[in-house]
Protein backbone atom coordinates (compact mmCIF):
# COMPACT_ATOMS: atom_id res chain seq x y z
CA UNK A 1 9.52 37.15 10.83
CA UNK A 2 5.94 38.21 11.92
CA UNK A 3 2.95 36.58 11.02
CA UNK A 4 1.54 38.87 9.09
CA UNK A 5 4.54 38.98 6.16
CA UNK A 6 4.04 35.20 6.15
CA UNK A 7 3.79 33.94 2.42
CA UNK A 8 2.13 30.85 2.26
CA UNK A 9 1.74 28.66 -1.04
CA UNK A 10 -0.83 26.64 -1.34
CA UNK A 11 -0.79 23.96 -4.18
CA UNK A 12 -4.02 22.34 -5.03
CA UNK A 13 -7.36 23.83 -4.10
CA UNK A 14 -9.34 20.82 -3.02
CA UNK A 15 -11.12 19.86 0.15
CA UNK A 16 -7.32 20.37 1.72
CA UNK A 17 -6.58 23.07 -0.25
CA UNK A 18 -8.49 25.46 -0.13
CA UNK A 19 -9.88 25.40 3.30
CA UNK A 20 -6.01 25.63 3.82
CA UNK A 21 -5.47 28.81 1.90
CA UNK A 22 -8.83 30.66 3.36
CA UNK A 23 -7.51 29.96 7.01
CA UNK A 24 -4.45 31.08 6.60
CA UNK A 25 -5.88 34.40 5.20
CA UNK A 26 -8.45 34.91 8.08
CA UNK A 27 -5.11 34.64 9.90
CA UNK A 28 -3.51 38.17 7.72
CA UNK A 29 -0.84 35.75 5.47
CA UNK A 30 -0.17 36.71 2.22
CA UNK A 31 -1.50 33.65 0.34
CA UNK A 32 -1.24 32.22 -3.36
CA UNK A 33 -4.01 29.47 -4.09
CA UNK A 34 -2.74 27.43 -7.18
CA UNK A 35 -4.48 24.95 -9.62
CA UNK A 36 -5.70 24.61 -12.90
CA UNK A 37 -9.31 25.16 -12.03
CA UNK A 38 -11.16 28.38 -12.62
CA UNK A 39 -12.42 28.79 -9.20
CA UNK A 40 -11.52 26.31 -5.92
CA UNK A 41 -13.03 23.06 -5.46
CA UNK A 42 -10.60 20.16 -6.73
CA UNK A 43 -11.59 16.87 -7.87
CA UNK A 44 -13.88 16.45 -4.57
CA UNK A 45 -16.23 18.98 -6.26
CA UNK A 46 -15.69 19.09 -9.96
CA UNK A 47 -15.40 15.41 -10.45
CA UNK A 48 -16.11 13.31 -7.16
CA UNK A 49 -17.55 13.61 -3.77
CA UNK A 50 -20.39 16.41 -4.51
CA UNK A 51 -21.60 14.86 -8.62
CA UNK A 52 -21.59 11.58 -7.14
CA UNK A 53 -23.52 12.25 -4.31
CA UNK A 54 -25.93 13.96 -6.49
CA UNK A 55 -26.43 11.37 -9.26
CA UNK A 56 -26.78 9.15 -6.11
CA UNK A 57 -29.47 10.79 -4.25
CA UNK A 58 -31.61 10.52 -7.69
CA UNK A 59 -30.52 7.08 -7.64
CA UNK A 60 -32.20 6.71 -4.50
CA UNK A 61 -35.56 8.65 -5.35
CA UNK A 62 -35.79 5.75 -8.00
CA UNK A 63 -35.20 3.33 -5.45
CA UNK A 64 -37.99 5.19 -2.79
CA UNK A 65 -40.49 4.78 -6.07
CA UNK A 66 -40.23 1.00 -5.73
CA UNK A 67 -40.22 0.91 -2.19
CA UNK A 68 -43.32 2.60 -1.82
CA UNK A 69 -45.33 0.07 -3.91
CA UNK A 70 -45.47 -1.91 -0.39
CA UNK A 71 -47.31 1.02 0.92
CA UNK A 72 -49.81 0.49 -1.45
CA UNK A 73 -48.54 3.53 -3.79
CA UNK A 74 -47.57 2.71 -7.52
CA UNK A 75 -45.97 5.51 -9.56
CA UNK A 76 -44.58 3.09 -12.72
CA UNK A 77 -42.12 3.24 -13.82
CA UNK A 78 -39.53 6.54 -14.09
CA UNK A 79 -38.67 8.34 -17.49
CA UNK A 80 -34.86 9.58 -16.95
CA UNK A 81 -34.10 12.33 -18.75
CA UNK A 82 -30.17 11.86 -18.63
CA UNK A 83 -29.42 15.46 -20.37
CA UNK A 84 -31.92 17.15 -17.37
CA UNK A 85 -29.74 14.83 -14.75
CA UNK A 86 -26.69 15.73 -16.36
CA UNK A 87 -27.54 19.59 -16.16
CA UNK A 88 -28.86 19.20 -12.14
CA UNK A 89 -25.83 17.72 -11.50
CA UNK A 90 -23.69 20.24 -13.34
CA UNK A 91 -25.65 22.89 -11.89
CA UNK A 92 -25.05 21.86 -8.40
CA UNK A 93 -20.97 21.89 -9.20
CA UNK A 94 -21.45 25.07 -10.69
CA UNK A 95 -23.16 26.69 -7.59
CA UNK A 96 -20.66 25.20 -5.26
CA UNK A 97 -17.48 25.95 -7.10
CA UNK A 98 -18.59 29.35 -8.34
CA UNK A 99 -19.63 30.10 -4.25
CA UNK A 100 -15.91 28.79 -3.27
CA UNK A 101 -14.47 31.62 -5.91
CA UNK A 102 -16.34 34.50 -4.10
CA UNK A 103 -15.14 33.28 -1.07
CA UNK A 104 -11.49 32.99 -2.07
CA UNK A 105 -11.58 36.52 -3.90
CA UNK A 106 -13.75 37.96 -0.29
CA UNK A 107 -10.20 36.81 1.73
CA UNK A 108 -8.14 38.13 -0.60
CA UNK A 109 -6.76 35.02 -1.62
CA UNK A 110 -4.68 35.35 -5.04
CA UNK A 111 -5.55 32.59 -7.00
CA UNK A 112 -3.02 31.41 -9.90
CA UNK A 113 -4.36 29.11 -12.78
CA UNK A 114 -1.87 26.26 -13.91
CA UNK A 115 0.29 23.58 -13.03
CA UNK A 116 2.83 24.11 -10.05
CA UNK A 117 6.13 22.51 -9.84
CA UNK A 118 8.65 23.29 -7.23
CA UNK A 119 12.05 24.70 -8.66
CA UNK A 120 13.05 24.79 -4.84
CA UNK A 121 11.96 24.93 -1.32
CA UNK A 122 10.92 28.74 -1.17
CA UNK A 123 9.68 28.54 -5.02
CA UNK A 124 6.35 26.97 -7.64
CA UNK A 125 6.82 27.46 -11.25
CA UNK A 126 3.47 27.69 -12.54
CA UNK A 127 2.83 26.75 -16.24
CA UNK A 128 -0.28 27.23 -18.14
CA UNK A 129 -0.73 27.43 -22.05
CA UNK A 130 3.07 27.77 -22.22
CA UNK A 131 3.37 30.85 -20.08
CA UNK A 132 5.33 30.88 -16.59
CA UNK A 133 4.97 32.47 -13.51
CA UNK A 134 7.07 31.84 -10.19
CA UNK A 135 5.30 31.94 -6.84
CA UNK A 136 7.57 32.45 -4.13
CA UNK A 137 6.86 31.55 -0.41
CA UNK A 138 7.56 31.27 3.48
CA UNK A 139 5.99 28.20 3.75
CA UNK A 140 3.68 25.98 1.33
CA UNK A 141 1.40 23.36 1.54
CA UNK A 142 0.87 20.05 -0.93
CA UNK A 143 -2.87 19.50 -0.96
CA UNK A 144 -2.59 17.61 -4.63
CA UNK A 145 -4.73 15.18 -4.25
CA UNK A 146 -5.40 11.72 -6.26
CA UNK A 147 -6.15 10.08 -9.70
CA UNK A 148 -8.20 7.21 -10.70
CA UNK A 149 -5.43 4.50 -10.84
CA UNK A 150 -5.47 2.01 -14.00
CA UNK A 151 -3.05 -1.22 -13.62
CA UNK A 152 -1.39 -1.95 -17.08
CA UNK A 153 -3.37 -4.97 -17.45
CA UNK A 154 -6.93 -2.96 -17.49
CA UNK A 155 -5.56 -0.15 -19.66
CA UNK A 156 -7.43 0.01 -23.07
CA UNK A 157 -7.48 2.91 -25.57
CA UNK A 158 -11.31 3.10 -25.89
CA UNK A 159 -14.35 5.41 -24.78
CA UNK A 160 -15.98 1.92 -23.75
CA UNK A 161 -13.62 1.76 -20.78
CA UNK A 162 -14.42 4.60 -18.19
CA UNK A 163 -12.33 5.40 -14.89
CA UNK A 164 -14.71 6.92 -12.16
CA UNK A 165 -14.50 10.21 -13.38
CA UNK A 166 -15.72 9.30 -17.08
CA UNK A 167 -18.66 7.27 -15.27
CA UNK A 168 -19.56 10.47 -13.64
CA UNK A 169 -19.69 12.43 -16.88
CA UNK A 170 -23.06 9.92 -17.48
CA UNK A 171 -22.55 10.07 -21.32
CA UNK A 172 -24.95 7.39 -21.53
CA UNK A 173 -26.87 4.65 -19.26
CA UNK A 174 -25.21 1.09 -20.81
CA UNK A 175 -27.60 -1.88 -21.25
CA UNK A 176 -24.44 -4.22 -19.37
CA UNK A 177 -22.00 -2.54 -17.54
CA UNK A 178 -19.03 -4.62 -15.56
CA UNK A 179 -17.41 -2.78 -12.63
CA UNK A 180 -13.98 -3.94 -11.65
CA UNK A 181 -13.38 -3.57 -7.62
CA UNK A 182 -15.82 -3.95 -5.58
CA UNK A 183 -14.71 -0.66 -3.09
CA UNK A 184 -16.44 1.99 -2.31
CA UNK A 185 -16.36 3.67 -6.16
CA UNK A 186 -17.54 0.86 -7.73
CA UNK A 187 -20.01 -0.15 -5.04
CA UNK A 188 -21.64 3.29 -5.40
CA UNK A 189 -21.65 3.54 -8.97
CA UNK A 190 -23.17 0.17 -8.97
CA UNK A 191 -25.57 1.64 -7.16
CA UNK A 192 -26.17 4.45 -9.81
CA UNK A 193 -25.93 2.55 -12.98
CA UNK A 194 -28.11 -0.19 -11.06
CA UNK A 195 -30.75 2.35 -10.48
CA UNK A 196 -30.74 4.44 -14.05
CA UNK A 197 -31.50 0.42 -15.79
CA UNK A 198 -28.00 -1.40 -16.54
CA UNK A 199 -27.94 -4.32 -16.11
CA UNK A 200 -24.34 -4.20 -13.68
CA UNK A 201 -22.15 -7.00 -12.87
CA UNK A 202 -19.35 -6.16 -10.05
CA UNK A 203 -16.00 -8.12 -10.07
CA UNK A 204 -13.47 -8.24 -6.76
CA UNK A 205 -10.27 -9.93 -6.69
CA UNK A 206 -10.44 -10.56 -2.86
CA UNK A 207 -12.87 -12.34 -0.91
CA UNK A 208 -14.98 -9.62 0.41
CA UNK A 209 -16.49 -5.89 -0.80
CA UNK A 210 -15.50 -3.18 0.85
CA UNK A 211 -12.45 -4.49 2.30
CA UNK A 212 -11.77 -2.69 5.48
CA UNK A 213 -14.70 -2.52 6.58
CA UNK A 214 -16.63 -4.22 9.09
CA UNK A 215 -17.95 -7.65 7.86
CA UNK A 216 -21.04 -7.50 9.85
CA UNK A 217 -22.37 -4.16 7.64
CA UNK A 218 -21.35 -5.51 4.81
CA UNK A 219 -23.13 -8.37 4.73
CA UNK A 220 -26.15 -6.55 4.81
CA UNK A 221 -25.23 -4.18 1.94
CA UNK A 222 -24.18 -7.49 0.05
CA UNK A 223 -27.65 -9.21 0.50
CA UNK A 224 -29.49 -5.75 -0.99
CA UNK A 225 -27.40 -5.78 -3.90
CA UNK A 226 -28.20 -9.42 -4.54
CA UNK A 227 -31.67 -8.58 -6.14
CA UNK A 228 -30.43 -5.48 -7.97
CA UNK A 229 -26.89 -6.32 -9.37
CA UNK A 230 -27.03 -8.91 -12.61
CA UNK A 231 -23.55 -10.35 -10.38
CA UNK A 232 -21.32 -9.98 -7.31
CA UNK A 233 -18.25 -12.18 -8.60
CA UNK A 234 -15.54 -12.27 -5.88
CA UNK A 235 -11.90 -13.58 -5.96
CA UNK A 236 -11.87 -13.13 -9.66
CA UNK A 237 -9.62 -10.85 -11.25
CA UNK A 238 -9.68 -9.30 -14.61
CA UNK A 239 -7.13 -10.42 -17.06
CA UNK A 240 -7.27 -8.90 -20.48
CA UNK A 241 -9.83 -6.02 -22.25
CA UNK A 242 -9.98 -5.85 -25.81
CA UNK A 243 -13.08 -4.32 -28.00
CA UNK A 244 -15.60 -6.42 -29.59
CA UNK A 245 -15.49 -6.18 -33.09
CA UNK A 246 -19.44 -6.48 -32.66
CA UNK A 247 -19.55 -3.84 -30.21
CA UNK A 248 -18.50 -3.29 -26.84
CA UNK A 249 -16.00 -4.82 -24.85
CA UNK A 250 -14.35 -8.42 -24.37
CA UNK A 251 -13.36 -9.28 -21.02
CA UNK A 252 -11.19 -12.37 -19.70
CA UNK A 253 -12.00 -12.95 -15.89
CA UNK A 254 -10.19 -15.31 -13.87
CA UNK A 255 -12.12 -16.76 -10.96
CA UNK A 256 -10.61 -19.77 -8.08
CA UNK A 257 -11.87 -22.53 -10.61
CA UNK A 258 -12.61 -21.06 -13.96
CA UNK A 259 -11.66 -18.63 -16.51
CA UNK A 260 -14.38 -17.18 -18.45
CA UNK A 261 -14.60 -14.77 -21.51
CA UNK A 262 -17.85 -12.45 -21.14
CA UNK A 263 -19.03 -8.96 -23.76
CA UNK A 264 -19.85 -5.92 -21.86
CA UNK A 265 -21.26 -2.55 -23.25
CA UNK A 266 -19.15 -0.86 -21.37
CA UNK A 267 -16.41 -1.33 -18.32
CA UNK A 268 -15.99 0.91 -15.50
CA UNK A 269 -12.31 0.29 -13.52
CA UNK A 270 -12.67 1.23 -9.72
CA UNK A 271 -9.83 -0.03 -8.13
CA UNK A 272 -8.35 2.68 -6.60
CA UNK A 273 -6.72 6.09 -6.26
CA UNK A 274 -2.95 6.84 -6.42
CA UNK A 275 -1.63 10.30 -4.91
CA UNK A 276 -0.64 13.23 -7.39
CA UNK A 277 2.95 13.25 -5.98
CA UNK A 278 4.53 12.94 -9.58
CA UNK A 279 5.80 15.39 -11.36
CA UNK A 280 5.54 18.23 -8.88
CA UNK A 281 9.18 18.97 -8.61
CA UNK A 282 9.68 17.45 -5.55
CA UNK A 283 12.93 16.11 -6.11
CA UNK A 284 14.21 19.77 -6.74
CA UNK A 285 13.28 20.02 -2.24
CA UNK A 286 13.81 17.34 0.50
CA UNK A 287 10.55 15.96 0.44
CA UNK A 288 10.08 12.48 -0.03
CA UNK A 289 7.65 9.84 -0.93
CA UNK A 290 7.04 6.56 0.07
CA UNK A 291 6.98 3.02 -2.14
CA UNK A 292 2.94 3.94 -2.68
CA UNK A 293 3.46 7.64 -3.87
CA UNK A 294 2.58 9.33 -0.52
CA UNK A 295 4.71 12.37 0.17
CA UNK A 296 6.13 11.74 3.85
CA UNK A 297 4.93 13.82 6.69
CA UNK A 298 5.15 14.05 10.31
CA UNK A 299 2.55 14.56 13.48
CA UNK A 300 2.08 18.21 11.98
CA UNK A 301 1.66 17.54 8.29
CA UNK A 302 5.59 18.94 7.93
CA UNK A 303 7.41 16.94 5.07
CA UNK A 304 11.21 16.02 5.19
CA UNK A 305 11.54 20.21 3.93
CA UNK A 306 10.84 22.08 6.57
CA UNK A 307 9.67 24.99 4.63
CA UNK A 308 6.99 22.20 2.45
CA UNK A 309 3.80 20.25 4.71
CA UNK A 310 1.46 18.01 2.61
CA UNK A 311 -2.36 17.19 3.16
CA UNK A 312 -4.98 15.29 1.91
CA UNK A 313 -4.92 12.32 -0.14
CA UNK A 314 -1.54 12.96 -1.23
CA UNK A 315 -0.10 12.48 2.11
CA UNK A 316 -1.66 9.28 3.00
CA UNK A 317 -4.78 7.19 3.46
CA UNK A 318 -7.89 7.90 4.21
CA UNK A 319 -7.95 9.29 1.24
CA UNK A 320 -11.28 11.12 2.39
CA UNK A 321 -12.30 14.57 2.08
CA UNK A 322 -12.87 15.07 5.50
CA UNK A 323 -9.70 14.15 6.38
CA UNK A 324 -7.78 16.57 4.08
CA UNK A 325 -9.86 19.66 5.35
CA UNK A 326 -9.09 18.90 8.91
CA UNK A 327 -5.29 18.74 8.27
CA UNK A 328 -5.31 21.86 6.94
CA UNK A 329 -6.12 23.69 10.05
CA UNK A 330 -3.23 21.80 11.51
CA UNK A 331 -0.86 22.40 8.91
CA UNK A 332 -1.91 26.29 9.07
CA UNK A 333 -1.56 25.96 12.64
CA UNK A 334 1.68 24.89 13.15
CA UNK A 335 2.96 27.45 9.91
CA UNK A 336 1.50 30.12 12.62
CA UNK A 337 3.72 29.15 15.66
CA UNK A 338 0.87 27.10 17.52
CA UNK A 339 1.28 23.71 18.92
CA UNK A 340 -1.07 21.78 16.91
CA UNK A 341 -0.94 17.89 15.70
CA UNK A 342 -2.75 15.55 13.56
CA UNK A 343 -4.25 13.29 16.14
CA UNK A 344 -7.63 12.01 15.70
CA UNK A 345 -9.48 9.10 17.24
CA UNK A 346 -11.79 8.59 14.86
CA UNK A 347 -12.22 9.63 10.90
CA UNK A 348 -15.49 8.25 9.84
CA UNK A 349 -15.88 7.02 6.59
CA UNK A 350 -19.55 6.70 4.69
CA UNK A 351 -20.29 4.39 1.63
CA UNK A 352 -23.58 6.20 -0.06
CA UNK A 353 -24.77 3.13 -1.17
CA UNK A 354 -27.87 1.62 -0.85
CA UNK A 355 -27.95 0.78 2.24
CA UNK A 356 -25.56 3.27 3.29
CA UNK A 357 -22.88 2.20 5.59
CA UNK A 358 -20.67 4.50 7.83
CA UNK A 359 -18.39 3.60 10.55
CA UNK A 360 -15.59 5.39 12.43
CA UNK A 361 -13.26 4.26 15.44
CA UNK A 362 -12.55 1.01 15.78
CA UNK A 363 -13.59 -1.57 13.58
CA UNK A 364 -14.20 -5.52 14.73
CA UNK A 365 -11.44 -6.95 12.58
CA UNK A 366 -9.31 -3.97 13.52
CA UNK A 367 -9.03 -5.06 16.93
CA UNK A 368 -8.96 -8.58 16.43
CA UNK A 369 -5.77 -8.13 14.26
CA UNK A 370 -4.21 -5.44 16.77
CA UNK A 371 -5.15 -7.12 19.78
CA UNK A 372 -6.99 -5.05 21.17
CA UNK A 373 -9.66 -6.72 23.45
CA UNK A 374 -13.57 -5.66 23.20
CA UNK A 375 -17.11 -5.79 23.47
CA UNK A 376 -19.81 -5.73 21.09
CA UNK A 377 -23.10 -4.29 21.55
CA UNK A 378 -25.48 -4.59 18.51
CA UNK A 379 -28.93 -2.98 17.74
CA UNK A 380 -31.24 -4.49 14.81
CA UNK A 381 -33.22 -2.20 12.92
CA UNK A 382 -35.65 -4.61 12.62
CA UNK A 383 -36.43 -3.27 16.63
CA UNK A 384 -36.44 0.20 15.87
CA UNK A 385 -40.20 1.78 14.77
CA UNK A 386 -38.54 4.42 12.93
CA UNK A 387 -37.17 1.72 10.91
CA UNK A 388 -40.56 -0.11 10.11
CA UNK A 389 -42.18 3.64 9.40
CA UNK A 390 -39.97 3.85 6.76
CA UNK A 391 -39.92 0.33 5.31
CA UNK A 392 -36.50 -0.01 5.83
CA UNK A 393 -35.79 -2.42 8.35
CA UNK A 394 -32.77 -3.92 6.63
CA UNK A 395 -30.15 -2.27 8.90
CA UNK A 396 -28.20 -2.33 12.42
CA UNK A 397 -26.47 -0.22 14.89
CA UNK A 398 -23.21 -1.75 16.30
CA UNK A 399 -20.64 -0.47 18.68
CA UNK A 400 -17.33 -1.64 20.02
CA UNK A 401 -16.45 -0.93 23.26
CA UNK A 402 -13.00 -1.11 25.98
CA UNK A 403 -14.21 -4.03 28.59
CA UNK A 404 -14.41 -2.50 32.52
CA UNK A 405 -14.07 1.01 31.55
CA UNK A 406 -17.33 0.91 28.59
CA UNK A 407 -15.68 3.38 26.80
CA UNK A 408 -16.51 3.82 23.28
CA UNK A 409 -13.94 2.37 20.72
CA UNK A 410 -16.00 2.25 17.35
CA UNK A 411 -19.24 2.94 15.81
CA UNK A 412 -20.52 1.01 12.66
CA UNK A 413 -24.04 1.52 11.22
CA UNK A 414 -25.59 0.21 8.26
CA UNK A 415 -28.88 1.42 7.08
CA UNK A 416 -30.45 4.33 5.01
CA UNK A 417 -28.99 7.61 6.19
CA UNK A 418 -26.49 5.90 8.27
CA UNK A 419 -24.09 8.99 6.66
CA UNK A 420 -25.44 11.20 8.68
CA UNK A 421 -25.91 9.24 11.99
CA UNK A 422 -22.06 7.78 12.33
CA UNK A 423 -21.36 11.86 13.20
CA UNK A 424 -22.62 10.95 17.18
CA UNK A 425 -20.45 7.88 16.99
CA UNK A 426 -17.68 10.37 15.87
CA UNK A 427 -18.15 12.31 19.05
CA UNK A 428 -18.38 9.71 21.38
CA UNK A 429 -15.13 8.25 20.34
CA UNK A 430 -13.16 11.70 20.22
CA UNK A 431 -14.12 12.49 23.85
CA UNK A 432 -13.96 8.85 25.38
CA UNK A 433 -17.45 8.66 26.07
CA UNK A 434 -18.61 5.47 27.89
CA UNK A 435 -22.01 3.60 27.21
CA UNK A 436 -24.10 5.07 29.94
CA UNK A 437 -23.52 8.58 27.93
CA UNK A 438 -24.72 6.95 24.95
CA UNK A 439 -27.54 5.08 27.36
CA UNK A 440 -28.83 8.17 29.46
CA UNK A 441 -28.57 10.88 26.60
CA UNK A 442 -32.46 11.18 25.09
CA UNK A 443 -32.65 10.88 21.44
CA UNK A 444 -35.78 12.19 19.93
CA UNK A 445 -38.81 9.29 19.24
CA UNK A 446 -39.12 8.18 16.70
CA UNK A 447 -35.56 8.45 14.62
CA UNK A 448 -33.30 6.19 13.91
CA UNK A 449 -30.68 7.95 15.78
CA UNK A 450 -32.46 6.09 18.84
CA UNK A 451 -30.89 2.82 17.16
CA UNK A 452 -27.48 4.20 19.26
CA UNK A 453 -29.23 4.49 22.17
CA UNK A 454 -30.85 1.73 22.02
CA UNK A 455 -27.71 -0.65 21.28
CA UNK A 456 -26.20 0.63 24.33
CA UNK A 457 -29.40 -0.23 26.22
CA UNK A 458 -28.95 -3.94 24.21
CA UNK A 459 -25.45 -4.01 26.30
CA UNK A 460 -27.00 -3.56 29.65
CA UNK A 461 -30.14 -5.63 29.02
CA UNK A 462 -32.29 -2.64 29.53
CA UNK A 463 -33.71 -1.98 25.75
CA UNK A 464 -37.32 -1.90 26.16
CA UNK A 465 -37.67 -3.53 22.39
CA UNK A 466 -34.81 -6.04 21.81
CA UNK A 467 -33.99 -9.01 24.21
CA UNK A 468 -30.45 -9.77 23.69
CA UNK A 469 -28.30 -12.57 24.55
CA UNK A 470 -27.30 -12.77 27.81
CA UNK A 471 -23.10 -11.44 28.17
């Protein structure tokens, strides 16, 4: 079978998807692109990574306002036109997803509108408004994705209960708003709503936000939120919703040593994603899923069907974006006969709250819990000029790294735009840098990408601005 006969199904046209389906046509496969969407971009685009981001970054011009009334600049406060922030944001979906169809139709990709369900291992049914169609294929690829999960328990037929993709629609800017889970979702639409004037109260059933992530960076997101949220309450679960008959909705929360019944305008449940395995007609193939939903793949994306690989969030956490787009290219890979694998040191993963926190590698309570002995280098931003230029010394640099060797085994930063510097900590990691590289590379002065440099100067004793504690 050459290459170039190669039919290749892809299902789903996310951030897996379709960066799937336009490789393997740069590489002369015949290639079917399916999903319900008019044009490629998946729930990343439509309904999640890019609107969020947006509705965030004018959540954090409203926050710069504020800030700069300590530089002696007042501009009062902001009128929010929520139908002209609706339309910006809708605009920017529209120019990405409308860009992604050129592309697709520029590789020839055929692109097949509907819901695809595997009738076997070489064949999709496709279904939209009752009409069928039957892709066949070589090989295919799962890139599904995730929903917005909803335990039983928080499941309420109302428009005064959103999921995260409702709270992105911004119908309206509530006076109270509760979040439920205090992960990354709910910390960043806390951030939004915050921002736009509810008045938001976040509830966790664990001890901690952000679970997973390092404690140290957290802590410093949790203190910024203090002054902004109306309440952080943690191990407190939600127990019942029901609607007010006065208007909005009735919550029971159960905390470690009381139970409380509170009104909210409206409730936003974060507490997760599931994968879109259901319903796809796997059971009609060999593929198989574990106890959480994930389809079950090996080292090269390949599922228990040899003919069937998965990617993205349906095949297993991180559910990122990232992540999914970077499996594809091994999953296309191997379909081509090369000897690619899914092996990566380091995913980073960025919260785009306010501070931002990224991290990738390594974490501290990763390696406590896996044994794994290291060092800890830390950089205040406090220390860092670029920091104090901008009024935002509320953040830190932090790295892990192997004892004797200094290689690099983690980044974590916390701080505005900390997004965008955790991609050096990336690289380090993936090509075993040690310290000194971090030490003896010069960053540009004054930028807060000097805050790596400079915490691998804190590890030697040779920062010229922060006199750490003797190792």
């Amino acid at each position: 079978m050459t290459t170039e006969r190669l039919r290749v199904a892809v299902l789903g046209a996310g951030p897996g998807g379709y960066p799937a389906a336009f490789l393997a046509a740069e590489r002369g496969f015949d290639v079917t692109l399916i999903d319900p969407r008019a044009n490629p971009g998946g729930v990343c685009l439509y309904i999640g990574c890019i609107p969020s981001k947006a509705l965030l970054h004018a959540a954090g011009v409203i926050r710069e306002a504020e800030h700069a009334s300590a530089f002696g600049i007042e501009f009062g406060a902001p009128t929010i036109d929520l139908d002209g922030l609706r339309g910006w944001k809708d605009g920017v979906v529209e120019k990405l997803t409308g860009g992604l169809g050129t592309l697709a139709r520029a590789r020839k990709v055929r692109m097949v509108h509907g819901l695809g369900r595997f009738v076997d291992a070489h064949t999709i049914r496709v279904e939209r408004d009752g009409e069928l169609a039957e892709v066949t294929f070589d090989f295919a690829i799962v890139a599904t994705g995730s929903s917005p999960a909803m335990p039983a328990a928080l499941r309420l037929d109302s428009d005064r209960v959103w999921d995260s993709t409702a709270a992105l629609e911004l119908r309206e800017v509530p006076g109270t708003l509760l979040i439920v889970g205090g992960g990354y979702i709910g910390l960043e639409m806390a951030t939004l709503y915050a921002a736009l004037g509810s008045k938001v109260t976040v509830v966790e059933a664990t001890g901690t936000l952000l679970a997973g992530a390092d404690a140290d960076l957290v802590r410093v997101l949790a203190k910024s939120l203090e002054g902004r949220l109306e309440a952080v309450l943690l191990e407190t679960s939600v127990t019942a919703l029901r609607e007010h008959a006065g208007g909005g909705v009735e919550v029971d929360l159960a905390g470690v040593e009381e139970q409380t019944t509170r009104t909210f305008d409206r409730v936003l449940v974060a507490v997760g994603r599931r994968p879109n395995s259901a319903d796809l007609g796997l059971e009609h193939t060999s593929v198989t899923t574990n106890e959480r939903g994930f389809i079950r793949v090996d080292h090269q994306r390949r599922t228990d069907e040899p003919s069937i690989f998965a990617i993205g969030d349906v095949a297993g956490e991180p559910m990122l974006a990232h992540k999914a787009t970077h499996e594809a290219r091994v999953a296309v890979e191997v379909i081509a006969g090369e000897p690619a694998a899914w092996e990566p040191a380091a995913i980073p993963a960025v919260v785009y709250t306010d501070p931002e926190i990224a991290w990738c590698g390594l974490t501290e309570q990763e390696a406590r819990a896996r044994g794994i002995e290291v060092e800890v280098t830390r950089f205040p931003w406090t220390a860092s000029g670029r920091a104090l230029t901008l009024g935002r010394t509320d953040g830190s640099t932090k790295i892990l790294v192997e004892p004797g060797t200094e290689r690099v085994l983690g980044v974590g930063i916390v701080g505005p735009g900390a997004g965008e510097l955790i991609a050096e900590g990336v690289l380090a990691v993936e090509m075993g840098a040690r310290l000194d590289d971090l030490r003896m590379s010069i960053h540009p002065h004054p930028s807060l990408t000097e805050t790596i440099m400079e915490a691998a100067e804190v590890f030697f004793n040779t920062s010229p601005h922060y006199i750490a504690r003797r190792r």
